[in-house]
Protein backbone atom coordinates (compact mmCIF):
# COMPACT_ATOMS: atom_id res chain seq x y z
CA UNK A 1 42.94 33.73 -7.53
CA UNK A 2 40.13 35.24 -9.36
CA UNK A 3 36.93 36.66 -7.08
CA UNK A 4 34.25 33.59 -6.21
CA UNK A 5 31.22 34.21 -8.21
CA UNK A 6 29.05 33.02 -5.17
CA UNK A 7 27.48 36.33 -2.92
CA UNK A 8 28.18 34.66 0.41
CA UNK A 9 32.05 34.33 -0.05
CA UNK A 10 32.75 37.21 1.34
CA UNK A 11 30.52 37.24 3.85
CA UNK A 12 32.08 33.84 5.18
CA UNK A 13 35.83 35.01 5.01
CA UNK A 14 34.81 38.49 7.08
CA UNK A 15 32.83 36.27 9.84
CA UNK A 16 35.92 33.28 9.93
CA UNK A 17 38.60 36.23 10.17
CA UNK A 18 37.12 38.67 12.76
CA UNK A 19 36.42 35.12 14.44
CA UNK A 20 39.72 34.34 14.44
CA UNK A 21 40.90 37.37 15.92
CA UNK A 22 38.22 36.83 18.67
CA UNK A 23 39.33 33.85 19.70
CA UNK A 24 42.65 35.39 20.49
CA UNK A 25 41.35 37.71 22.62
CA UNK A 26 38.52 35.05 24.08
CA UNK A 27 41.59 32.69 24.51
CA UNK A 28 43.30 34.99 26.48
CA UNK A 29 40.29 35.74 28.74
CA UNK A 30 39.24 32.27 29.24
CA UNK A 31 43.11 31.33 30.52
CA UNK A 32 43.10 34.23 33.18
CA UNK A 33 39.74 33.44 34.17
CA UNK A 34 40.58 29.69 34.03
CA UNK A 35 44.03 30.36 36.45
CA UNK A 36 42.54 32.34 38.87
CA UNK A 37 39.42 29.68 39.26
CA UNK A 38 41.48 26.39 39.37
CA UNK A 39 45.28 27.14 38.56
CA UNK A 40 46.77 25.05 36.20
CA UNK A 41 43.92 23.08 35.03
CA UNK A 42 41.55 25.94 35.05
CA UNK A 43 44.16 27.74 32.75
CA UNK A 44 44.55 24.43 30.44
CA UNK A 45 40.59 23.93 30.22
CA UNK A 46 39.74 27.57 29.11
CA UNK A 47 42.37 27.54 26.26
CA UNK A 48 40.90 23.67 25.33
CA UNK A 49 37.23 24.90 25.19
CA UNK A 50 37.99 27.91 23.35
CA UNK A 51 39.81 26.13 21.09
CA UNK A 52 37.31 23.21 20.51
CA UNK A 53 34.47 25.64 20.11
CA UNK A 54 36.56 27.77 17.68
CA UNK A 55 37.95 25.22 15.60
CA UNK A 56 33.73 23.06 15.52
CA UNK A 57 32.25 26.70 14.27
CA UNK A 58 35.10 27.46 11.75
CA UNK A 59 34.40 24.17 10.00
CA UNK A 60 31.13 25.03 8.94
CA UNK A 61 31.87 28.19 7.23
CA UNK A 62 35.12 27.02 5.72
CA UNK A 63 33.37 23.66 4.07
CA UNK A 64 30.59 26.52 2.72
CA UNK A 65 34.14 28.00 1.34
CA UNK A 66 35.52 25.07 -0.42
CA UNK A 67 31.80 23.82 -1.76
CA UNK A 68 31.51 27.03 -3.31
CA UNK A 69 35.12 26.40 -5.44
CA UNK A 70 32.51 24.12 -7.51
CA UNK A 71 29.97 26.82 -8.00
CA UNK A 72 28.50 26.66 -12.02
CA UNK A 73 29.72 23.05 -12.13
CA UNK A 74 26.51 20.54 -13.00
CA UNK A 75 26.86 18.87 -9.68
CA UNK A 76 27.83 21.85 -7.60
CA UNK A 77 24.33 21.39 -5.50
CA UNK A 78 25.27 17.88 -4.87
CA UNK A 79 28.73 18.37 -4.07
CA UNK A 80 27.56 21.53 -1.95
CA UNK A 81 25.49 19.25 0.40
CA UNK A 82 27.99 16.61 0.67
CA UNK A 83 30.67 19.02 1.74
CA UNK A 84 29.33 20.55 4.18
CA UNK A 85 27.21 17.48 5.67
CA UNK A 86 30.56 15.40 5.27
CA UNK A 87 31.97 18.79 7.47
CA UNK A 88 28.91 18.02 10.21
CA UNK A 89 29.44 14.48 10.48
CA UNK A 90 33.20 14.85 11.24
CA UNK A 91 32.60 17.69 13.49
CA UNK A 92 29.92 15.71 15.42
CA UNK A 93 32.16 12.63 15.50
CA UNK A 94 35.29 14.18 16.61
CA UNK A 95 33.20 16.61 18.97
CA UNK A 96 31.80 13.02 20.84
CA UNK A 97 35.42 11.73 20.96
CA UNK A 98 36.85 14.66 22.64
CA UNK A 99 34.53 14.42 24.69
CA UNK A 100 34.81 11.20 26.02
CA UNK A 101 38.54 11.45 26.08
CA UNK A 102 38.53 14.41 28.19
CA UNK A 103 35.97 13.30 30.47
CA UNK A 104 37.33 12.24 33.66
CA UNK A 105 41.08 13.91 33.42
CA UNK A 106 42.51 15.04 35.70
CA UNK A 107 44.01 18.22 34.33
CA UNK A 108 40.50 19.40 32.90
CA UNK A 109 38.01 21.65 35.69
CA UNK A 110 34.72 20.96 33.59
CA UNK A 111 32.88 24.05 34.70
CA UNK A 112 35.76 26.21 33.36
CA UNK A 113 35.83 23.56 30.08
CA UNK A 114 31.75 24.00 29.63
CA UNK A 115 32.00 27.59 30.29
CA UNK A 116 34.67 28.69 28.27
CA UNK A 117 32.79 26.38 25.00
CA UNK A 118 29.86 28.07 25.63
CA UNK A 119 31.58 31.82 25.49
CA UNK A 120 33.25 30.61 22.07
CA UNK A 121 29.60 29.72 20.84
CA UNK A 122 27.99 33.32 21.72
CA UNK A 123 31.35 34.93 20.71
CA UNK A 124 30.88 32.99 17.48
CA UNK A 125 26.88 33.95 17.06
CA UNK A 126 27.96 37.40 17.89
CA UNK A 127 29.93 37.84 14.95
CA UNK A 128 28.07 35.61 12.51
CA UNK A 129 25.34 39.09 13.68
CA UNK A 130 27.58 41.64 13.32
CA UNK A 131 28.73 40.60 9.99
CA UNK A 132 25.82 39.37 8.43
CA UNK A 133 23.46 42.92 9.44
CA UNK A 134 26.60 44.96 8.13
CA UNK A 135 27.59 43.49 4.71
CA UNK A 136 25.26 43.74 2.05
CA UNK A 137 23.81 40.56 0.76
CA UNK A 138 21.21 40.88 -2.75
CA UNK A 139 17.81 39.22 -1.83
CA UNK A 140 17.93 37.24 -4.91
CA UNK A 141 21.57 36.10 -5.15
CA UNK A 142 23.65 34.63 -8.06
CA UNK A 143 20.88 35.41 -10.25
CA UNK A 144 20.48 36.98 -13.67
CA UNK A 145 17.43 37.97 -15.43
CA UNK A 146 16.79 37.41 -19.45
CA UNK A 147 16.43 40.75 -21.01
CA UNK A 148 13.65 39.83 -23.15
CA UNK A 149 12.12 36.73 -24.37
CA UNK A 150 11.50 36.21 -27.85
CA UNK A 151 8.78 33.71 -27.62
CA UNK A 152 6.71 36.60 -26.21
CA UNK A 153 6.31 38.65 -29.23
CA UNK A 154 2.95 38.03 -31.35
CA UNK A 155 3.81 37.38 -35.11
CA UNK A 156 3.79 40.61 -36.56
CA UNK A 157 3.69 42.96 -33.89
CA UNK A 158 5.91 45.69 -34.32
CA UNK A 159 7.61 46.68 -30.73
CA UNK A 160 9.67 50.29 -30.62
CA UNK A 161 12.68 49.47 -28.34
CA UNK A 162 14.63 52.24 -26.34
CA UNK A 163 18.14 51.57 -28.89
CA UNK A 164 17.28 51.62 -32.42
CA UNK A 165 13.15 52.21 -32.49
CA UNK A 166 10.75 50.12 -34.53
CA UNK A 167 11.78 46.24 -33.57
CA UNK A 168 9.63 43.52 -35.82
């Protein structure tokens, strides 16, 4: 697999890998926590919230990942959008049906299920910090500059150039 041409690729693998490795440890956490609040369903409601808030913020960055695959195509900016707004859409849509099909059970202890989303969210902002002030990132990204314009030279002006001297 040959390097992606687009600067934020690696930015967006670091942040969805340490993230995943987070919510291992957050999982963890959020089960013990969840046990020693409500027992079972404490224990079963940290794991789902971690896991729902996990698996909602890793959708973003990997449809960023597979929009940029069409990077230098003609209709890479339209495809770009429609990625990763297709990868909203779903994420809001499946986000309202869990919702309503957890609602109400039994085996779910909401505060633990609302708590342990929200520490998956801040875990998740946390990271998206961490990696974003420590990688370097080019203010003006993806971007090359012409190294001279020909159009700018008035007809017969001679210009000296730093290879091979007198230029007409």
């Amino acid at each position: 697999m040959s390097p992606s041409p687009v600067s934020s690729t690696p930015i967006l693998r670091r942040t969805l890998i340490w993230s995943a490795v987070a919510t291992g440890a957050l999982a963890v956490i959020a089960a013990v926590v969840g046990y020693l609040v409500a027992q079972g369903s404490g224990l079963v409601s940290g794991l789902l919230g971690v896991l729902i808030a996990a698996l909602f913020l890793a959708i973003t960055g990997i449809s960023i990942l597979v929009a940029n695959r069409w990077y230098g195509e003609p209709l890479y900016l339209q495809l770009f959008f429609a990625i990763v707004l297709g990868g909203w859409l779903v994420k809001l849509g499946v986000f309202f049906l869990v919702m309503v099909l957890v609602s109400g059970q039994p085996w779910i202890h909401p505060t633990v299920f609302l708590l342990s989303i929200v520490a998956g969210v801040l875990m998740s902002l946390v990271i998206d910090v961490v990696v974003l002030m420590r990688m370097r990132l080019p203010v003006v990204s993806d971007a090359s500059l012409p190294t001279e314009v020909p159009e700018d030279r008035a007809p017969g002006a001679e210009y000296r150039t730093p290879d091979n001297g007198p230029a007409s």
